[in-house]
N, C-alpha and C. Protein backbone atom coordinates (compact mmCIF):
# COMPACT_ATOMS: atom_id res chain seq x y z
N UNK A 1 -9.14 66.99 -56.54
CA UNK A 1 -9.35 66.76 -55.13
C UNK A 1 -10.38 67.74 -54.60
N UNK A 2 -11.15 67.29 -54.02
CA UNK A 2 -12.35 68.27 -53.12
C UNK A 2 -11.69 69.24 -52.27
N UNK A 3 -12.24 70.38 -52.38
CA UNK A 3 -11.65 71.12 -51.73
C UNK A 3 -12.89 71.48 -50.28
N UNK A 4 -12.65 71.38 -49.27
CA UNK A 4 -13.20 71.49 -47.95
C UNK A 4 -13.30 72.75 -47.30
N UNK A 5 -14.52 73.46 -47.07
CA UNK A 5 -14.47 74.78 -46.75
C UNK A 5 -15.41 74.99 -45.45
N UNK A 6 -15.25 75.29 -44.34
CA UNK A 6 -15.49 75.44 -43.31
C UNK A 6 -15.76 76.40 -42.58
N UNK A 7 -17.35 77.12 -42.30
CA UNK A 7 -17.44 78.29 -41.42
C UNK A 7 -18.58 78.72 -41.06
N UNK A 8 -18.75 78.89 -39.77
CA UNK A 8 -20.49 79.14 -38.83
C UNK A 8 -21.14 77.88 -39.10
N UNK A 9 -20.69 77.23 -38.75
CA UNK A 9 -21.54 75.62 -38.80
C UNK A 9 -21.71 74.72 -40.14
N UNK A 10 -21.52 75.63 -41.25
CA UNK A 10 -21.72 75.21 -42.77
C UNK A 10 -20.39 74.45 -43.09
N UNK A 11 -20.62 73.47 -43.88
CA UNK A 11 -19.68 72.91 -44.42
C UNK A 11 -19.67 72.26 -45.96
N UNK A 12 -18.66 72.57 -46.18
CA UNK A 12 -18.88 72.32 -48.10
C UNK A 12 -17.92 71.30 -48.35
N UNK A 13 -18.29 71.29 -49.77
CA UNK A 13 -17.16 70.27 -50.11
C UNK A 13 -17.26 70.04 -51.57
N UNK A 14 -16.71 70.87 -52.46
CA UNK A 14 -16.60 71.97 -53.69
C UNK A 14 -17.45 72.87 -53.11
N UNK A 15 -19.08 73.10 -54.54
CA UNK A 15 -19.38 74.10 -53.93
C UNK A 15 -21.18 73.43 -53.17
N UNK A 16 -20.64 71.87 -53.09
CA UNK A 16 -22.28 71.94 -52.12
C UNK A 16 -22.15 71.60 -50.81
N UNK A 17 -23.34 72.15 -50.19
CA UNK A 17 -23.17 71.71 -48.48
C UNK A 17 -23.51 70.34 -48.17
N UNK A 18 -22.65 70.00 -47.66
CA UNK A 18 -22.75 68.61 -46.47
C UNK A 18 -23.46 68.54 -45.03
N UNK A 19 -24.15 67.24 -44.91
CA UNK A 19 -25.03 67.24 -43.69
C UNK A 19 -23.89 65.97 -43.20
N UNK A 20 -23.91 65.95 -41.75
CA UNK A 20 -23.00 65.10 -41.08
C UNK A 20 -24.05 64.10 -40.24
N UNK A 21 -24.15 63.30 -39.80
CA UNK A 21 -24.92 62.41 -39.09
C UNK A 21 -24.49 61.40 -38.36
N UNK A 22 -24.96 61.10 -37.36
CA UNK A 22 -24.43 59.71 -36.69
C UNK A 22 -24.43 58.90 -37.50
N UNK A 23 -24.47 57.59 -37.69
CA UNK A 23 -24.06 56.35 -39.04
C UNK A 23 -25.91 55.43 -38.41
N UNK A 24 -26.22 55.90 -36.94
CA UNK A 24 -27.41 55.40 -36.86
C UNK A 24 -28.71 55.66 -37.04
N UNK A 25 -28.22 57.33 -37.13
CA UNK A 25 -29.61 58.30 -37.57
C UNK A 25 -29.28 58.19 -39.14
N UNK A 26 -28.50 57.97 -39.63
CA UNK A 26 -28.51 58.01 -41.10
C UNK A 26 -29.12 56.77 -41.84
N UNK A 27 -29.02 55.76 -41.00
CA UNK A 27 -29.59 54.22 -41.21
C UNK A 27 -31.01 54.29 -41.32
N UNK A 28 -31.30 55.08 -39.94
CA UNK A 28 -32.94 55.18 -40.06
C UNK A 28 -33.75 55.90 -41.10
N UNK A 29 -32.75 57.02 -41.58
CA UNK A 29 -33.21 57.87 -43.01
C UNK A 29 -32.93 56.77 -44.21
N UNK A 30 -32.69 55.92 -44.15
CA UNK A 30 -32.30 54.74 -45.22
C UNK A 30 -33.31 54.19 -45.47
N UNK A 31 -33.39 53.44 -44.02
CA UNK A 31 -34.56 52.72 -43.97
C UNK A 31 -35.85 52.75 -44.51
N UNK A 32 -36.18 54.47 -44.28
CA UNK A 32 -37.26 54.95 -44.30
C UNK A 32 -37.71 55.05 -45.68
N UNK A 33 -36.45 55.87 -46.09
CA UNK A 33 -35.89 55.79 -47.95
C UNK A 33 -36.83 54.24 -48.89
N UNK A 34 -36.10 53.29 -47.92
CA UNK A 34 -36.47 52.27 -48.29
C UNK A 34 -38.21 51.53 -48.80
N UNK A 35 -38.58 51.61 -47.16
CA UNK A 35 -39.92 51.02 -47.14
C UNK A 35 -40.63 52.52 -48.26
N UNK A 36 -40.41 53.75 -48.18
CA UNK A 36 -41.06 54.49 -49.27
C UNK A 36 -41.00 54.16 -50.70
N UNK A 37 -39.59 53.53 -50.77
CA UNK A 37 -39.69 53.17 -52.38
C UNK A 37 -40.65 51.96 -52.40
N UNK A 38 -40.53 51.13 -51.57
CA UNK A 38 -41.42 49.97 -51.57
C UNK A 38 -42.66 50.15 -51.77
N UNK A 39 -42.98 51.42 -50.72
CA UNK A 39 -44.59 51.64 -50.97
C UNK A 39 -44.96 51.69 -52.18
N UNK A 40 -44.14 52.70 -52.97
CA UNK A 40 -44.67 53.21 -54.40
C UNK A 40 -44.49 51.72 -55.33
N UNK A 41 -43.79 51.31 -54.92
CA UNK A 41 -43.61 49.91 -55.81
C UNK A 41 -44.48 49.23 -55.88
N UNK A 42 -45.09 48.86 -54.88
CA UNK A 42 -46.36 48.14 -53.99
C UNK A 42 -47.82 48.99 -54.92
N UNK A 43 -47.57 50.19 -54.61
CA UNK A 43 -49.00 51.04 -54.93
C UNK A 43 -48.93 50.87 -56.71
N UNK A 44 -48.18 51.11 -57.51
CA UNK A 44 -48.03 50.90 -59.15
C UNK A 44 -48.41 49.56 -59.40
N UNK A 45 -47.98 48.67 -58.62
CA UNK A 45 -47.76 47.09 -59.22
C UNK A 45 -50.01 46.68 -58.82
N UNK A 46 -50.21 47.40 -57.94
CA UNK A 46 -51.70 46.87 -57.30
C UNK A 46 -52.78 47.57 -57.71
N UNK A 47 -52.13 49.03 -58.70
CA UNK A 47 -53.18 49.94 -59.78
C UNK A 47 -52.97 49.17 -61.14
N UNK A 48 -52.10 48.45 -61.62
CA UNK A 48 -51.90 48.24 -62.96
C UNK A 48 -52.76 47.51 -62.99
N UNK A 49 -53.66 47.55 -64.18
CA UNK A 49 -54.47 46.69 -64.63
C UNK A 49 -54.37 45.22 -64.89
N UNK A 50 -53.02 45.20 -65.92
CA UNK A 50 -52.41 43.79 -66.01
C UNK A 50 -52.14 42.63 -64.33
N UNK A 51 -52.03 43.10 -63.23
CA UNK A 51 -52.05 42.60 -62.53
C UNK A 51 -53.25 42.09 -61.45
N UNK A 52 -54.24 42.29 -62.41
CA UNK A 52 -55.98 42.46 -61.66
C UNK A 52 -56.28 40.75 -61.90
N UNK A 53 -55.13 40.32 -62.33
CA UNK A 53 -56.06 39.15 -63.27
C UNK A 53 -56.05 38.44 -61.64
N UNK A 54 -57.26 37.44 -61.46
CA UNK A 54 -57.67 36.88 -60.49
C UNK A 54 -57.18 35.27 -60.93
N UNK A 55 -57.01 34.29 -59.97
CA UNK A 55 -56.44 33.16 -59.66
C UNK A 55 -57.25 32.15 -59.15
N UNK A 56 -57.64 31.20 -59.51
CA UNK A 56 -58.81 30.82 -58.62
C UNK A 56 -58.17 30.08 -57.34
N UNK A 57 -58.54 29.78 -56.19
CA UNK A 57 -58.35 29.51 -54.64
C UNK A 57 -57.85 27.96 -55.08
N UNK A 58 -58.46 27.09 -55.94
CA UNK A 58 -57.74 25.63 -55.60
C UNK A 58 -56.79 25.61 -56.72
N UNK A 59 -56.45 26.21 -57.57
CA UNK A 59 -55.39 26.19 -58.19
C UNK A 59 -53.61 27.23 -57.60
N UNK A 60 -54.24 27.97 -56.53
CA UNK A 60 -53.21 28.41 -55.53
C UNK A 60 -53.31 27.19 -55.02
N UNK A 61 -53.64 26.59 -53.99
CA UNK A 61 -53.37 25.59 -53.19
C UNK A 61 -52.62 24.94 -53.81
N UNK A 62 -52.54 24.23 -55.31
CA UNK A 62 -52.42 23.58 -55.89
C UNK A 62 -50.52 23.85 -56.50
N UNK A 63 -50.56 24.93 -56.42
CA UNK A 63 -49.50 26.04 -57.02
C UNK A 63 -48.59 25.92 -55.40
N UNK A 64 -49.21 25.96 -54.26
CA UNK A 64 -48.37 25.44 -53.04
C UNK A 64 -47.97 24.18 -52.40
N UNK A 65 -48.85 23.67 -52.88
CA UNK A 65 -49.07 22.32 -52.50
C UNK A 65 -49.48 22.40 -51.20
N UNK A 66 -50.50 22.71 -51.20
CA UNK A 66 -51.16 22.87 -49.64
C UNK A 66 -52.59 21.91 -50.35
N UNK A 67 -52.71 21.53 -48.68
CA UNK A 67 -53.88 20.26 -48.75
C UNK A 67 -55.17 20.73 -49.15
C-alpha cells in the first residue's frame, strides 16, 4: 500500500512527489501531450523517403471517385 506523506505544500506518495490539478487543466496538458506526439508523427512520416513517392492527380480522383 502507498504510503502518503504530507508537508509545506509537498506531497508524496512512496518516495515520489505528486502534482494535483483540476481534471480540466490536466485535460489541456493531455491535449497538448497529444497534438505534440502527432506533430512528431506527422514530421517522421513527411522526412521518410519511402513516403516521397508522388501519385499522379487523375489517378487520385480516380482512387475517390471524384469527377
Amino acid at each position: 500500500m502507498a504510503k502518503i506523506i504530507e508537508k509545506e505544500n509537498l506531497i508524496k506518495i512512496d518516495k515520489g512527489p505528486v502534482v494535483i490539478l483540476p481534471l480540466k487543466k490536466w485535460k489541456e496538458f493531455e491535449r497538448a501531450l497529444e497534438d505534440l506526439e502527432d506533430a512528431v508523427r506527422f514530421q517522421k512520416a513527411i522526412s521518410d523517403p519511402k513516403n516521397q513517392k508522388l501519385i499522379p492527380f487523375e489517378k487520385v480522383k480516380k482512387m475517390l471517385k471524384l469527377p
